[in-house]
PDB file of N, CA and C in Angstrom:
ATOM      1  N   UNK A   1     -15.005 -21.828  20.727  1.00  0.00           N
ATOM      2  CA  UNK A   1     -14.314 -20.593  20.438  1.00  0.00           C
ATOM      3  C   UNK A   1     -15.183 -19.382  20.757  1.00  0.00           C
ATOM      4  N   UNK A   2     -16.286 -19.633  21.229  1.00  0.00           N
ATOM      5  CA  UNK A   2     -17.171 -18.457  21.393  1.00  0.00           C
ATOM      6  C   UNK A   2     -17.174 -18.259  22.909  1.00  0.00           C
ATOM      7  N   UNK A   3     -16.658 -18.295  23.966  1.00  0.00           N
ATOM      8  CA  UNK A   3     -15.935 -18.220  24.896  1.00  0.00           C
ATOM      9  C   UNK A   3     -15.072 -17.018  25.222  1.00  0.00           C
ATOM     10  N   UNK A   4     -15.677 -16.104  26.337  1.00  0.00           N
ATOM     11  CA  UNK A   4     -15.008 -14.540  26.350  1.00  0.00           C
ATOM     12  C   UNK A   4     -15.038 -14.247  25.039  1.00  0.00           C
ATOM     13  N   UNK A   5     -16.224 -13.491  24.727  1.00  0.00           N
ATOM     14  CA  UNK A   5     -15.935 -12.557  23.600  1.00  0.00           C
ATOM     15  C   UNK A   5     -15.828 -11.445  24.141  1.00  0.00           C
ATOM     16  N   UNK A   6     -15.372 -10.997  25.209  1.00  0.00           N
ATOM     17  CA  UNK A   6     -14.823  -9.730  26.267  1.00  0.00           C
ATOM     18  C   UNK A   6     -12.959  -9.649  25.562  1.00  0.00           C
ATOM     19  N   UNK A   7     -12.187 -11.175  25.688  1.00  0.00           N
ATOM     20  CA  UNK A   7     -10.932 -11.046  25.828  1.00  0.00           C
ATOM     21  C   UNK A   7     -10.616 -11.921  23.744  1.00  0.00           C
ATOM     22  N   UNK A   8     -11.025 -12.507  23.598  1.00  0.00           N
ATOM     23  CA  UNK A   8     -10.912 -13.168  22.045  1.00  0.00           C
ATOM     24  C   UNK A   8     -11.900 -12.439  21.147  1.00  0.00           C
ATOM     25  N   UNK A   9     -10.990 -12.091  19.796  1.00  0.00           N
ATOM     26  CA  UNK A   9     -11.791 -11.515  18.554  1.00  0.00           C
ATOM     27  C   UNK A   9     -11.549 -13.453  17.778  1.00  0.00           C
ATOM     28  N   UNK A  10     -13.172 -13.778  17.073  1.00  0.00           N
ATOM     29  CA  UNK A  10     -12.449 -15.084  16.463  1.00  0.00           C
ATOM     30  C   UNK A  10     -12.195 -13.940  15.134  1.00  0.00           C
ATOM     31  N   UNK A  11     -11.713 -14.886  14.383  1.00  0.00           N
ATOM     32  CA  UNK A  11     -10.882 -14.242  12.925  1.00  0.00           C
ATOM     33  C   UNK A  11     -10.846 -16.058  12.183  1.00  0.00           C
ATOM     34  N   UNK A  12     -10.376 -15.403  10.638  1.00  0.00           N
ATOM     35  CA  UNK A  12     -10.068 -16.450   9.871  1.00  0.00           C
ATOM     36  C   UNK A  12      -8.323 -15.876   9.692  1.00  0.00           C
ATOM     37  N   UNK A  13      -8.327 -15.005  10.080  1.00  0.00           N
ATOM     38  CA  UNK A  13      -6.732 -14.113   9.681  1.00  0.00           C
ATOM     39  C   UNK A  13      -6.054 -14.583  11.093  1.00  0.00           C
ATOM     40  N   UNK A  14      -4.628 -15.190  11.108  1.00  0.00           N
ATOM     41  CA  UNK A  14      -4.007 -15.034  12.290  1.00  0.00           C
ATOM     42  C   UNK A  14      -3.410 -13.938  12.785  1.00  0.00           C
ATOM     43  N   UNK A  15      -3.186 -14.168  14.244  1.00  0.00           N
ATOM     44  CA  UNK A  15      -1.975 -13.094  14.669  1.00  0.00           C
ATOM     45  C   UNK A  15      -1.212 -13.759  15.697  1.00  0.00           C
ATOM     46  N   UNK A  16      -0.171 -13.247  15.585  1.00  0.00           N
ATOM     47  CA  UNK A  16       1.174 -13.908  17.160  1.00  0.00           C
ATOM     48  C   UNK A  16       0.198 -13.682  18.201  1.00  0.00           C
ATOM     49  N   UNK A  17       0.575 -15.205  18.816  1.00  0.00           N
ATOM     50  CA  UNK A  17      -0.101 -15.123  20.237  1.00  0.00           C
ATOM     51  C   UNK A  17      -1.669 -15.790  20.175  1.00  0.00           C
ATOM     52  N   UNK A  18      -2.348 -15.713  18.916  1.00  0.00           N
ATOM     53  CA  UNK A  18      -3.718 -16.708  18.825  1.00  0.00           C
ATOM     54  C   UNK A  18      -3.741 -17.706  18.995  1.00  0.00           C
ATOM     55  N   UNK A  19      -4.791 -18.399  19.558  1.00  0.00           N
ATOM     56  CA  UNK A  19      -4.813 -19.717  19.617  1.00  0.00           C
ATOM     57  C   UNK A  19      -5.706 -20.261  18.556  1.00  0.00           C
ATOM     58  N   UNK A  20      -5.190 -21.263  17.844  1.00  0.00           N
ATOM     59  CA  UNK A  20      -6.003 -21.664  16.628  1.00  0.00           C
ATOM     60  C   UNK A  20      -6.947 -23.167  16.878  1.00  0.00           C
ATOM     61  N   UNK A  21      -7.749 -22.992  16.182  1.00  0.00           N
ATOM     62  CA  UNK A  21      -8.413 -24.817  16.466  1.00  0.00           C
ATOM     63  C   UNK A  21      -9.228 -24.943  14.934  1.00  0.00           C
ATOM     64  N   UNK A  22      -8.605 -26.057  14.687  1.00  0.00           N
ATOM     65  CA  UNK A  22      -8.949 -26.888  13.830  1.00  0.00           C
ATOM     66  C   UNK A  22     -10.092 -27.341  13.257  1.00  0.00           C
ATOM     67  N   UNK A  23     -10.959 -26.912  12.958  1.00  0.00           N
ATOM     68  CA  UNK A  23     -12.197 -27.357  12.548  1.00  0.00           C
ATOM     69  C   UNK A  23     -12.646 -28.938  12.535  1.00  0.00           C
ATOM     70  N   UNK A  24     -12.043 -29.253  11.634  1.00  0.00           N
ATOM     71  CA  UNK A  24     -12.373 -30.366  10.839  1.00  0.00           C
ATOM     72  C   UNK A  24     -11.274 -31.990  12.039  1.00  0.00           C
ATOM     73  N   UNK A  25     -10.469 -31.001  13.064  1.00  0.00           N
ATOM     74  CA  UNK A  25      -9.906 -32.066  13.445  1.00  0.00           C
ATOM     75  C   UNK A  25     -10.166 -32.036  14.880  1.00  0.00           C
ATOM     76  N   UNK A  26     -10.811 -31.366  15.567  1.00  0.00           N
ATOM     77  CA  UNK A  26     -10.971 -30.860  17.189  1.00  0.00           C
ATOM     78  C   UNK A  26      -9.742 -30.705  17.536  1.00  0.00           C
ATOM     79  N   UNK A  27      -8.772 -30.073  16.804  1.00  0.00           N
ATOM     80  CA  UNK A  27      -7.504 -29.935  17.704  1.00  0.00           C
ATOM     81  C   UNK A  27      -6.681 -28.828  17.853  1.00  0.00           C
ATOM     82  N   UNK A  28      -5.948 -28.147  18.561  1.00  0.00           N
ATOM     83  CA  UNK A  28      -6.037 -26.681  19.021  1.00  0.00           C
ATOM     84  C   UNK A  28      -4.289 -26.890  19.138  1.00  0.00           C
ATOM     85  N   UNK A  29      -3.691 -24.932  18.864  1.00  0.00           N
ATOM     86  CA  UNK A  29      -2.455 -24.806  19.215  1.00  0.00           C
ATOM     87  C   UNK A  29      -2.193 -23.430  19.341  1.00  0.00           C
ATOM     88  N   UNK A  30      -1.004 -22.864  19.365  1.00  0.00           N
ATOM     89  CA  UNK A  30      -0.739 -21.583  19.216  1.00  0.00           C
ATOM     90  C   UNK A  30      -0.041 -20.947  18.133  1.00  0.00           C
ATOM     91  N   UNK A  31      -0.393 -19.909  17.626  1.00  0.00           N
ATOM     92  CA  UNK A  31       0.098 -18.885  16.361  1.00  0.00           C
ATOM     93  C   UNK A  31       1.591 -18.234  17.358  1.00  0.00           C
ATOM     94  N   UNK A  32       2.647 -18.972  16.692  1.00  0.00           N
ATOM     95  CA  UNK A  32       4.142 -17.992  16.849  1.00  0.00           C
ATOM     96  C   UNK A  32       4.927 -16.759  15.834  1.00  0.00           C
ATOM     97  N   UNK A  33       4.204 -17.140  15.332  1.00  0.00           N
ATOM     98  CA  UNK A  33       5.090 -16.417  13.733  1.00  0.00           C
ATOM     99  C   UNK A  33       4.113 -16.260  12.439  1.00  0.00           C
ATOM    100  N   UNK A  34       3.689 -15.227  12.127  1.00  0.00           N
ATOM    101  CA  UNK A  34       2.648 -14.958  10.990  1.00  0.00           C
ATOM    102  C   UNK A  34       3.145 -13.962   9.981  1.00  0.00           C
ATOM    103  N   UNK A  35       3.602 -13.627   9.146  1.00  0.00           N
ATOM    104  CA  UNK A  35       4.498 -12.589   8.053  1.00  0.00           C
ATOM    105  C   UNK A  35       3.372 -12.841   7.157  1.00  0.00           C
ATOM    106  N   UNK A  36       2.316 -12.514   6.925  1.00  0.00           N
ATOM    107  CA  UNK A  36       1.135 -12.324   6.464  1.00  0.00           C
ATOM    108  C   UNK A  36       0.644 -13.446   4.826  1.00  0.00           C
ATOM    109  N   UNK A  37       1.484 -14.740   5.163  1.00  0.00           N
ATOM    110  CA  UNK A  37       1.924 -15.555   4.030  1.00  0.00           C
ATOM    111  C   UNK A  37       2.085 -17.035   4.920  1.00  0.00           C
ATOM    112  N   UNK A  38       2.617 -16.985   5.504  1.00  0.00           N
ATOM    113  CA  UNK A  38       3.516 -17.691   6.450  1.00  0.00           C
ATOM    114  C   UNK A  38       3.322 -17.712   7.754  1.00  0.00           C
ATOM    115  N   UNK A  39       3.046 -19.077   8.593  1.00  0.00           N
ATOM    116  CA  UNK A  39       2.231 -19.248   9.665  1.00  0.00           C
ATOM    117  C   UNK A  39       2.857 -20.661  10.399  1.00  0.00           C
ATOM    118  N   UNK A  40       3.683 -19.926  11.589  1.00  0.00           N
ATOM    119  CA  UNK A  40       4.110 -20.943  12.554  1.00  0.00           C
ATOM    120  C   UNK A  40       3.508 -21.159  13.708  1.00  0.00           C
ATOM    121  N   UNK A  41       3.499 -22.140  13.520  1.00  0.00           N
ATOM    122  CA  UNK A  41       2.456 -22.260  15.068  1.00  0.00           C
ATOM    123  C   UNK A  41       3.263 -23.675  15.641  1.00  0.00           C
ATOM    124  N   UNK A  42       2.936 -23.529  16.930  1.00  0.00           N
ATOM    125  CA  UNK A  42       3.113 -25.129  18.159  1.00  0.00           C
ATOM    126  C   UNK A  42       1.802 -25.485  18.597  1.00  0.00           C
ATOM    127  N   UNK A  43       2.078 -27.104  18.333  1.00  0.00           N
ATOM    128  CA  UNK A  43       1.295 -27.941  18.574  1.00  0.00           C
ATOM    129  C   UNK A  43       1.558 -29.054  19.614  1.00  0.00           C
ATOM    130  N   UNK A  44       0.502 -29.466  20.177  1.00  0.00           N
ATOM    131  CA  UNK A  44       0.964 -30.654  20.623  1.00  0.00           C
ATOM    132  C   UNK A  44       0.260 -32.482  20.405  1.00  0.00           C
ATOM    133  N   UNK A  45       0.081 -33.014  21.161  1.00  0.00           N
ATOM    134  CA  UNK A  45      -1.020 -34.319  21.001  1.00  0.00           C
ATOM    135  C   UNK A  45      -1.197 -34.690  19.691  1.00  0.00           C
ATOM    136  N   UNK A  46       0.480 -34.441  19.161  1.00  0.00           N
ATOM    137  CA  UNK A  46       0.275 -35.789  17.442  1.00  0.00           C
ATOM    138  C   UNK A  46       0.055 -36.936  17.625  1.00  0.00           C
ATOM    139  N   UNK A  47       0.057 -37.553  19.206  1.00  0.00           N
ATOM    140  CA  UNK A  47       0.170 -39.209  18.805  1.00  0.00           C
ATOM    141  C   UNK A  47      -1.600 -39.532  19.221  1.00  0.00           C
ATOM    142  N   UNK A  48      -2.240 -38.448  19.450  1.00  0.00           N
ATOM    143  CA  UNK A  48      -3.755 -38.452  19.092  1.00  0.00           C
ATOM    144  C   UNK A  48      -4.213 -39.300  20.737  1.00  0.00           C
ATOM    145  N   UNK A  49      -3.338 -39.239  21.459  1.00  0.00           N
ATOM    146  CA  UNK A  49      -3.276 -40.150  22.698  1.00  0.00           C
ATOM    147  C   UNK A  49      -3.989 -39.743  24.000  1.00  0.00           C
ATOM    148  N   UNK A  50      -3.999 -39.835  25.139  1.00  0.00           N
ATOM    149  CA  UNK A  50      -4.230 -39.211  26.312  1.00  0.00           C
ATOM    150  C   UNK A  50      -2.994 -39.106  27.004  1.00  0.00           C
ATOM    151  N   UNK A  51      -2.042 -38.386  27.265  1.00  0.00           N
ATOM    152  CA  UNK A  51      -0.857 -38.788  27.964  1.00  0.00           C
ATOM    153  C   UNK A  51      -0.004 -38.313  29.108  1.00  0.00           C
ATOM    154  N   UNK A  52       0.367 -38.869  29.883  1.00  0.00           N
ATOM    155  CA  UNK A  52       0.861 -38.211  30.942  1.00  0.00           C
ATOM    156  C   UNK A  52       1.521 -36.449  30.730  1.00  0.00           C
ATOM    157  N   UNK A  53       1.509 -35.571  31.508  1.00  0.00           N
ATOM    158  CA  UNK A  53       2.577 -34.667  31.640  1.00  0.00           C
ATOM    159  C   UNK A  53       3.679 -34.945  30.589  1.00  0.00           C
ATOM    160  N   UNK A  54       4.597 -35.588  31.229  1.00  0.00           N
ATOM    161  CA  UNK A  54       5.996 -36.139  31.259  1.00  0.00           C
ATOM    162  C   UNK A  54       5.937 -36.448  29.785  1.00  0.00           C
ATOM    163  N   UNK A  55       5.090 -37.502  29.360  1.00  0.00           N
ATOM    164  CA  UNK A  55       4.911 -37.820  27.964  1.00  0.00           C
ATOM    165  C   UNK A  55       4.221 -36.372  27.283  1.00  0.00           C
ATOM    166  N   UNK A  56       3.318 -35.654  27.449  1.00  0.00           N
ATOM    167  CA  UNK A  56       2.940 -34.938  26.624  1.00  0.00           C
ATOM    168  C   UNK A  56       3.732 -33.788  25.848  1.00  0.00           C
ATOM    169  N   UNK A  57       4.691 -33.496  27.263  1.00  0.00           N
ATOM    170  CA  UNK A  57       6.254 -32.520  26.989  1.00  0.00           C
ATOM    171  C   UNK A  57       7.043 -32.906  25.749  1.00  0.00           C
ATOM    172  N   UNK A  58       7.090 -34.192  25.417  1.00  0.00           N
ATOM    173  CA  UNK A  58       7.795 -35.144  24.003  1.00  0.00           C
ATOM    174  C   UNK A  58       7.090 -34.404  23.102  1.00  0.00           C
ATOM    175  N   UNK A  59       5.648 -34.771  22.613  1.00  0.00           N
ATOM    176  CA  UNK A  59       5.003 -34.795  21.778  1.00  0.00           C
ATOM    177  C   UNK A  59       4.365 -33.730  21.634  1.00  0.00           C
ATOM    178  N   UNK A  60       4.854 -32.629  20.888  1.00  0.00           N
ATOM    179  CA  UNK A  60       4.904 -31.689  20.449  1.00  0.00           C
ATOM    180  C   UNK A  60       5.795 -31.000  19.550  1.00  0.00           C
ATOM    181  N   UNK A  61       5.477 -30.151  18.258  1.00  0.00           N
ATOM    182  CA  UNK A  61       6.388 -29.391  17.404  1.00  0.00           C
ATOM    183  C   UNK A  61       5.744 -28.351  17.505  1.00  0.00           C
ATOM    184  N   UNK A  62       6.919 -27.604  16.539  1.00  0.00           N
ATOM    185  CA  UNK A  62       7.170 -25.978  15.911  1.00  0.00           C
ATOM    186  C   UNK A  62       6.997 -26.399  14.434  1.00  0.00           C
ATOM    187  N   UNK A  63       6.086 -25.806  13.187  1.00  0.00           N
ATOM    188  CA  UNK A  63       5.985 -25.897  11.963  1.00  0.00           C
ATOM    189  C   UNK A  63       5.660 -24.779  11.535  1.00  0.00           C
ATOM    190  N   UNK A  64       5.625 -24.529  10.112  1.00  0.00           N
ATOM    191  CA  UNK A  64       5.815 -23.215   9.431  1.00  0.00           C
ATOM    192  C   UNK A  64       5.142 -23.722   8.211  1.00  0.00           C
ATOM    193  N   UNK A  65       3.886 -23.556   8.048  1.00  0.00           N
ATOM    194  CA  UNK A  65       3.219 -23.884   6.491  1.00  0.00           C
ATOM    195  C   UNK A  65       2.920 -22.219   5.872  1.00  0.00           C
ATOM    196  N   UNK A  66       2.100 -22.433   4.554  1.00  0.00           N
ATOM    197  CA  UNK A  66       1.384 -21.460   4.169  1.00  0.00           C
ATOM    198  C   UNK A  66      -0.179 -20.972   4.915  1.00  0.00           C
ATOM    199  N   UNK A  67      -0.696 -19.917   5.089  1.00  0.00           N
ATOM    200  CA  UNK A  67      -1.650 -19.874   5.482  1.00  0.00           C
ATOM    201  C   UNK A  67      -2.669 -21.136   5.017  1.00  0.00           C
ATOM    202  N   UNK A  68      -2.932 -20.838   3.234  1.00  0.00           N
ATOM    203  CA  UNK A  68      -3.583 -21.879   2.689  1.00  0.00           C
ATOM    204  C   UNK A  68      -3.399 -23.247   3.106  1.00  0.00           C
ATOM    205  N   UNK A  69      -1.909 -23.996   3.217  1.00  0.00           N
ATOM    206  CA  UNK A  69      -1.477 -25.188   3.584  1.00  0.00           C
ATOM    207  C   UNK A  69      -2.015 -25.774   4.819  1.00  0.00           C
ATOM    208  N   UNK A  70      -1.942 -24.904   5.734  1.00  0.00           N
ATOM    209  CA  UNK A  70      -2.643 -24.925   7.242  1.00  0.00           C
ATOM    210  C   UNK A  70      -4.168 -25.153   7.215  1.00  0.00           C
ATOM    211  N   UNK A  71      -4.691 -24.303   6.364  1.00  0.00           N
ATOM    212  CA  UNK A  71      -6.213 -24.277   6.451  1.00  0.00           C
ATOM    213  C   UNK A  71      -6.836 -25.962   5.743  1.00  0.00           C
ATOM    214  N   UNK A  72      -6.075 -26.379   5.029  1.00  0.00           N
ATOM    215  CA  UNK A  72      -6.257 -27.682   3.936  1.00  0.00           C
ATOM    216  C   UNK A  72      -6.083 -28.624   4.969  1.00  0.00           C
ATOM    217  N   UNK A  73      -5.243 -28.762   5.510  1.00  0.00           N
ATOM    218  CA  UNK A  73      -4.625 -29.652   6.698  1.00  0.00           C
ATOM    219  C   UNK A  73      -5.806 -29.864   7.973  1.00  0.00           C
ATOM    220  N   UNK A  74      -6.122 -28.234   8.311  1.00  0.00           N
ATOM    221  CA  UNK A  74      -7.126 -28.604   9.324  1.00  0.00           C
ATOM    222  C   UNK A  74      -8.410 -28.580   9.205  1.00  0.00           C
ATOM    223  N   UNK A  75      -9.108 -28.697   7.587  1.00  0.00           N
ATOM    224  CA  UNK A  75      -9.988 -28.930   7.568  1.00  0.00           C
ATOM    225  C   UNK A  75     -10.968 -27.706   7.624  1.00  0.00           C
ATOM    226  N   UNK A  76     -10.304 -26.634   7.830  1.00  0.00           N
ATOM    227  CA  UNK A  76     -11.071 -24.731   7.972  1.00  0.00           C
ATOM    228  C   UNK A  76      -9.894 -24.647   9.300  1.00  0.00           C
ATOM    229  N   UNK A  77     -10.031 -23.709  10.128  1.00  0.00           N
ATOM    230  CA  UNK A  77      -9.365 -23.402  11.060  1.00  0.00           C
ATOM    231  C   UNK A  77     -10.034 -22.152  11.209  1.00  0.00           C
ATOM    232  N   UNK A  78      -9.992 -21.841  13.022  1.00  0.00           N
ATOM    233  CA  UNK A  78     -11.027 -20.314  12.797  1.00  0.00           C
ATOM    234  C   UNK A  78      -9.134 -20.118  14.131  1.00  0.00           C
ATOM    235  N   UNK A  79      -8.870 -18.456  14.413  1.00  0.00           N
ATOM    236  CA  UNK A  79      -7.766 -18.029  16.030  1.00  0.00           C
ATOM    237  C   UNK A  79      -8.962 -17.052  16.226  1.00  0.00           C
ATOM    238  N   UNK A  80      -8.472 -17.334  17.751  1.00  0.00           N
ATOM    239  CA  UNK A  80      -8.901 -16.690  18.671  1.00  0.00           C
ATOM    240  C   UNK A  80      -7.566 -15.475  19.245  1.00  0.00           C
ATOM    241  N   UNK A  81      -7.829 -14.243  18.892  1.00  0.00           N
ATOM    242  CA  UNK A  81      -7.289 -13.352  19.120  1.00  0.00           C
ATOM    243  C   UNK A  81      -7.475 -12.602  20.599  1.00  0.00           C
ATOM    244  N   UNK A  82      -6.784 -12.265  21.176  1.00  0.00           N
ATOM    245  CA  UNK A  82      -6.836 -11.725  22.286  1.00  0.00           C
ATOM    246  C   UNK A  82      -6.618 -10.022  21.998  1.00  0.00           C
ATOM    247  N   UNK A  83      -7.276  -9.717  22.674  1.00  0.00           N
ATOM    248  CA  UNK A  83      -7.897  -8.044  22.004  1.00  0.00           C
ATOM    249  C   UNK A  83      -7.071  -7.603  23.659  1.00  0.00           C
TER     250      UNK A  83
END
């Protein structure tokens, strides 16, 4: 995450459009929806797999936890904000 610190602010706070990664799980997605409580993001690679294109297009959601809920789940979580 320390990568272009020209174009990414990291943060513990999200915003639409960040990309988040997981601490505790090496695994990364995007911030869609943040109402300063409430935090949707898309993910993909639940089946923890290597997988084609074609297959990887399947395996992916849209979810909506609490900030807190999210952070428990991934173990810390830091987004990368685009400034």
């Amino acid at each position: 995450m320390n990568a272009h610190p020209d174009k990414f602010k990291i943060s513990s706070t999200p915003a639409v459009g960040a990309i988040f990664s997981c601490i505790g799980r090496n695994h990364v997605g995007i911030v869609i929806g943040w109402d300063g409580t409430n935090i949707t993001i898309q993910e993909g690679n639940l089946d923890g797999k290597t997988n084609s294109f074609a297959e990887a297009k399947k395996d992916w959601h849209t979810v909506t936890y609490t900030l807190s809920q999210f952070v428990s789940i991934c173990h810390g979580v830091e987004f990368a904000i685009p400034i």
